[in-house]
Structures are given as C-alpha cells and as structure tokens.
C-alpha atoms as a PDB file:
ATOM      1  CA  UNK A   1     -12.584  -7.394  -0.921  1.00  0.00           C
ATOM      2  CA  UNK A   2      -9.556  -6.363  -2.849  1.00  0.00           C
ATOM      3  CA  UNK A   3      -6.171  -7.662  -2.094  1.00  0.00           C
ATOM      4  CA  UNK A   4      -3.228  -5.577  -2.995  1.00  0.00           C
ATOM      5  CA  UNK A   5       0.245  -6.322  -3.886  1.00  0.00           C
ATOM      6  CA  UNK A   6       2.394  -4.513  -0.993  1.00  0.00           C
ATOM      7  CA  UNK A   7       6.337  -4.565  -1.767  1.00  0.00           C
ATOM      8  CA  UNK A   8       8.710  -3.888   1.521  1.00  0.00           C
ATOM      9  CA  UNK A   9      12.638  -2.685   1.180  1.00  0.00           C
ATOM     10  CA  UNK A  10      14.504  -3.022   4.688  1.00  0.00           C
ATOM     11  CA  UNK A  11      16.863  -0.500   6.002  1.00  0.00           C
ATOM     12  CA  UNK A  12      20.652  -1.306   3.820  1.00  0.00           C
ATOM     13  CA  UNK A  13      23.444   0.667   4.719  1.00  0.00           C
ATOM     14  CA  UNK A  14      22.417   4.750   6.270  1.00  0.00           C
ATOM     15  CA  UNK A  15      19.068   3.797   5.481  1.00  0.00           C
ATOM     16  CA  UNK A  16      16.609   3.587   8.983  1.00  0.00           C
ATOM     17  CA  UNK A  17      13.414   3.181   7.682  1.00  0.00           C
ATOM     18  CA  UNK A  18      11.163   0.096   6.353  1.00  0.00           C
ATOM     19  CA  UNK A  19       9.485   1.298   2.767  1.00  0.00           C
ATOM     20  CA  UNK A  20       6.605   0.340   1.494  1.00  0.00           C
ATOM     21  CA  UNK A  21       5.245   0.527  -1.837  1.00  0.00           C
ATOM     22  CA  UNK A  22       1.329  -0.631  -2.759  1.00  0.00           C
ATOM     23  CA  UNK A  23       2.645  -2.243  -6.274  1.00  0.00           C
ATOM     24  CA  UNK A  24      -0.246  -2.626  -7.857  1.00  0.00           C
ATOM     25  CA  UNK A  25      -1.786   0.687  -6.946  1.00  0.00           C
ATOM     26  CA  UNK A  26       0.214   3.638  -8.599  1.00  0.00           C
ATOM     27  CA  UNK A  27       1.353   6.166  -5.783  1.00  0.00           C
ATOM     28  CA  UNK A  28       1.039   4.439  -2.992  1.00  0.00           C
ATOM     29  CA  UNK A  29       4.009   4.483  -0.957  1.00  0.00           C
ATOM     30  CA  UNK A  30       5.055   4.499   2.634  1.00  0.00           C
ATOM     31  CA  UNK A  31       7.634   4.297   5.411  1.00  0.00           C
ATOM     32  CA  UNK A  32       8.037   2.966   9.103  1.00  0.00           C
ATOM     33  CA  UNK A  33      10.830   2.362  11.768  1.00  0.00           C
ATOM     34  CA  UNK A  34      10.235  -1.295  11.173  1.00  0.00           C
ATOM     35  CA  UNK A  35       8.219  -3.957   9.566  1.00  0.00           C
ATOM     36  CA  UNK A  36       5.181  -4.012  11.805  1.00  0.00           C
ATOM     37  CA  UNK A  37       4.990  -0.124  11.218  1.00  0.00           C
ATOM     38  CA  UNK A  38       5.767  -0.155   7.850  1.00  0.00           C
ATOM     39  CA  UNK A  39       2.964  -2.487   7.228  1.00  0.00           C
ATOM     40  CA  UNK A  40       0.328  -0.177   9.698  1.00  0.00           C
ATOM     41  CA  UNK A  41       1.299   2.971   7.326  1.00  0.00           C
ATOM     42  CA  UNK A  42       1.185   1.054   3.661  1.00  0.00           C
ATOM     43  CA  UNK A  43      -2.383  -0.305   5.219  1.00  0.00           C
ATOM     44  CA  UNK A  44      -3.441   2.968   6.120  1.00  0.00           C
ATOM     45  CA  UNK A  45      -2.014   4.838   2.763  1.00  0.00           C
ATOM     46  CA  UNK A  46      -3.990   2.723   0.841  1.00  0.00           C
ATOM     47  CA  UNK A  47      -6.861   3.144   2.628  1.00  0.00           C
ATOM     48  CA  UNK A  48      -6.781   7.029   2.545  1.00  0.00           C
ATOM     49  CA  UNK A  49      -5.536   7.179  -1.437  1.00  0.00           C
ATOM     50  CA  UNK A  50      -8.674   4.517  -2.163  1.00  0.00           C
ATOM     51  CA  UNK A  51     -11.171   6.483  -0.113  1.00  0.00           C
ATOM     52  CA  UNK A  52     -10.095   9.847  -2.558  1.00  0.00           C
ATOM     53  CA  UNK A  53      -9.984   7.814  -5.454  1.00  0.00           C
ATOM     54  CA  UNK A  54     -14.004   6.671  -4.437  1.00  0.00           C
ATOM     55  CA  UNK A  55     -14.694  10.441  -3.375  1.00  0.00           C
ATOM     56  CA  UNK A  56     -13.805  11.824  -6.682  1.00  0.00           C
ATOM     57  CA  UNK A  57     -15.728   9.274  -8.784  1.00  0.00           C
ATOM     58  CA  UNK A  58     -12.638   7.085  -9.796  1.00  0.00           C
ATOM     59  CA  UNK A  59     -12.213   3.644 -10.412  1.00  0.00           C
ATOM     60  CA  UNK A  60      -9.754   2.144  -7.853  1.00  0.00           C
ATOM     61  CA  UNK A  61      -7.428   0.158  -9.508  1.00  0.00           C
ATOM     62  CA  UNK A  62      -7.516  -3.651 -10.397  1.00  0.00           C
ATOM     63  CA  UNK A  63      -4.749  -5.840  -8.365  1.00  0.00           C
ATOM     64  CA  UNK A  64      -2.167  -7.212 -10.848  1.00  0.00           C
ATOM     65  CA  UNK A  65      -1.777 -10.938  -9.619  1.00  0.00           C
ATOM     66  CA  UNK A  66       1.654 -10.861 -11.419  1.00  0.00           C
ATOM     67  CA  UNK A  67       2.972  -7.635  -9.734  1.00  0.00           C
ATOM     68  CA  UNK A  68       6.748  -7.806  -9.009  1.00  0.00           C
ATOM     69  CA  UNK A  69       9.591  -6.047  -7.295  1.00  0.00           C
ATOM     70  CA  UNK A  70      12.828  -8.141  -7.551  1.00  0.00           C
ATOM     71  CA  UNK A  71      14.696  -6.144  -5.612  1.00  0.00           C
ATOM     72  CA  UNK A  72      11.974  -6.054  -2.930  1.00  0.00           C
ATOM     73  CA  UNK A  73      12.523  -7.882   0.593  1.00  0.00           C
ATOM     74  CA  UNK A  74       9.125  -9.077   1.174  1.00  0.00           C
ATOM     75  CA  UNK A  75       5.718  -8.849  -0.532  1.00  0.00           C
ATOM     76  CA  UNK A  76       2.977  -9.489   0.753  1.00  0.00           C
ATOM     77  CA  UNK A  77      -1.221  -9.253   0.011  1.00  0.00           C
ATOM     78  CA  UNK A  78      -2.942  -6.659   1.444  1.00  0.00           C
ATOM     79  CA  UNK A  79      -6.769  -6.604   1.720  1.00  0.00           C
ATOM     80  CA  UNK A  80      -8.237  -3.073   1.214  1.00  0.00           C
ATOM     81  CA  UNK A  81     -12.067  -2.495   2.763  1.00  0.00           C
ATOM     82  CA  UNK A  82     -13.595   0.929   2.083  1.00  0.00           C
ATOM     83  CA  UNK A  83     -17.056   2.007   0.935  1.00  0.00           C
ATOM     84  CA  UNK A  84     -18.428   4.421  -1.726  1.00  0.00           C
ATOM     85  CA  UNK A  85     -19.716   7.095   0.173  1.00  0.00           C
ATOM     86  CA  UNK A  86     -18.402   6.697   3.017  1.00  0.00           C
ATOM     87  CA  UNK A  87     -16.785   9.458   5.149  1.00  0.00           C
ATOM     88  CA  UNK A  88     -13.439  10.378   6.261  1.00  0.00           C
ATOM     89  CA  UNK A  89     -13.279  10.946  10.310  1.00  0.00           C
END
C-alpha cells in the first residue's frame, strides 16, 4: 500500500476552509470546513486522481519520504488502496 505525503493549511485571517494538498502526488489538492473534512476530501481526491491515472495506463507516482511544506500546519501519511482495473461506481 502506498502512503502519501498529505500537507493541511488552516483557515488564517478571511480564509474558512481547511486545504489540503497530496505533496507528493502533483495535482492533488482539496478543501473542507474543517480538519476531519479536509482529510475525507484529500482521501477521496487521491483516490479518484489515482484510479484515472491506473485507467489511462499511467504510473502513479512514487511517495517522496522527504516531501515538505514549511509553511504547512500539519502533514500527515496517507495510505492510498486502489486496483488496476478496477471500476469507478
């Protein structure tokens, strides 16, 4: 199972939203109205980005164990389970 590298900015100033960014998988990025979403959306962007990437013959990438976001609040690991050939419902 791959684990990726899942960077979280909290709401500053006019701001509302929790956002996500997969940092270790180019393009994925997400929002929610708070951590606990946040987390449910980056989970489930990853999941549906992966499962195109698979569907389209492309290597998913590799997780960077030294990914970074200093100005990130939280990061956390993120396992990602999908299969080749499997199907969207």
């Amino acid at each position: 199972m791959l684990r990726y590298h899942v960077a979280y900015y909290l709401p500053r100033g006019q701001d509302r939203m929790v956002v996500a960014e997969v940092l270790d998988f180019p393009g994925v990025l997400s929002q929610g109205f708070d951590l606990a979403d946040a987390r449910l959306m980056a989970a489930s962007a990853l999941e549906d980005i992966a499962q195109t990437y698979l569907e389209e013959g492309k290597p998913l990438p590799i997780p960077n164990p030294e990914a970074a976001a200093p100005d990130a609040d939280l990061i956390e690991l993120v396992p990602l389970s999908v299969e080749a050939g499997a199907s969207r419902s």
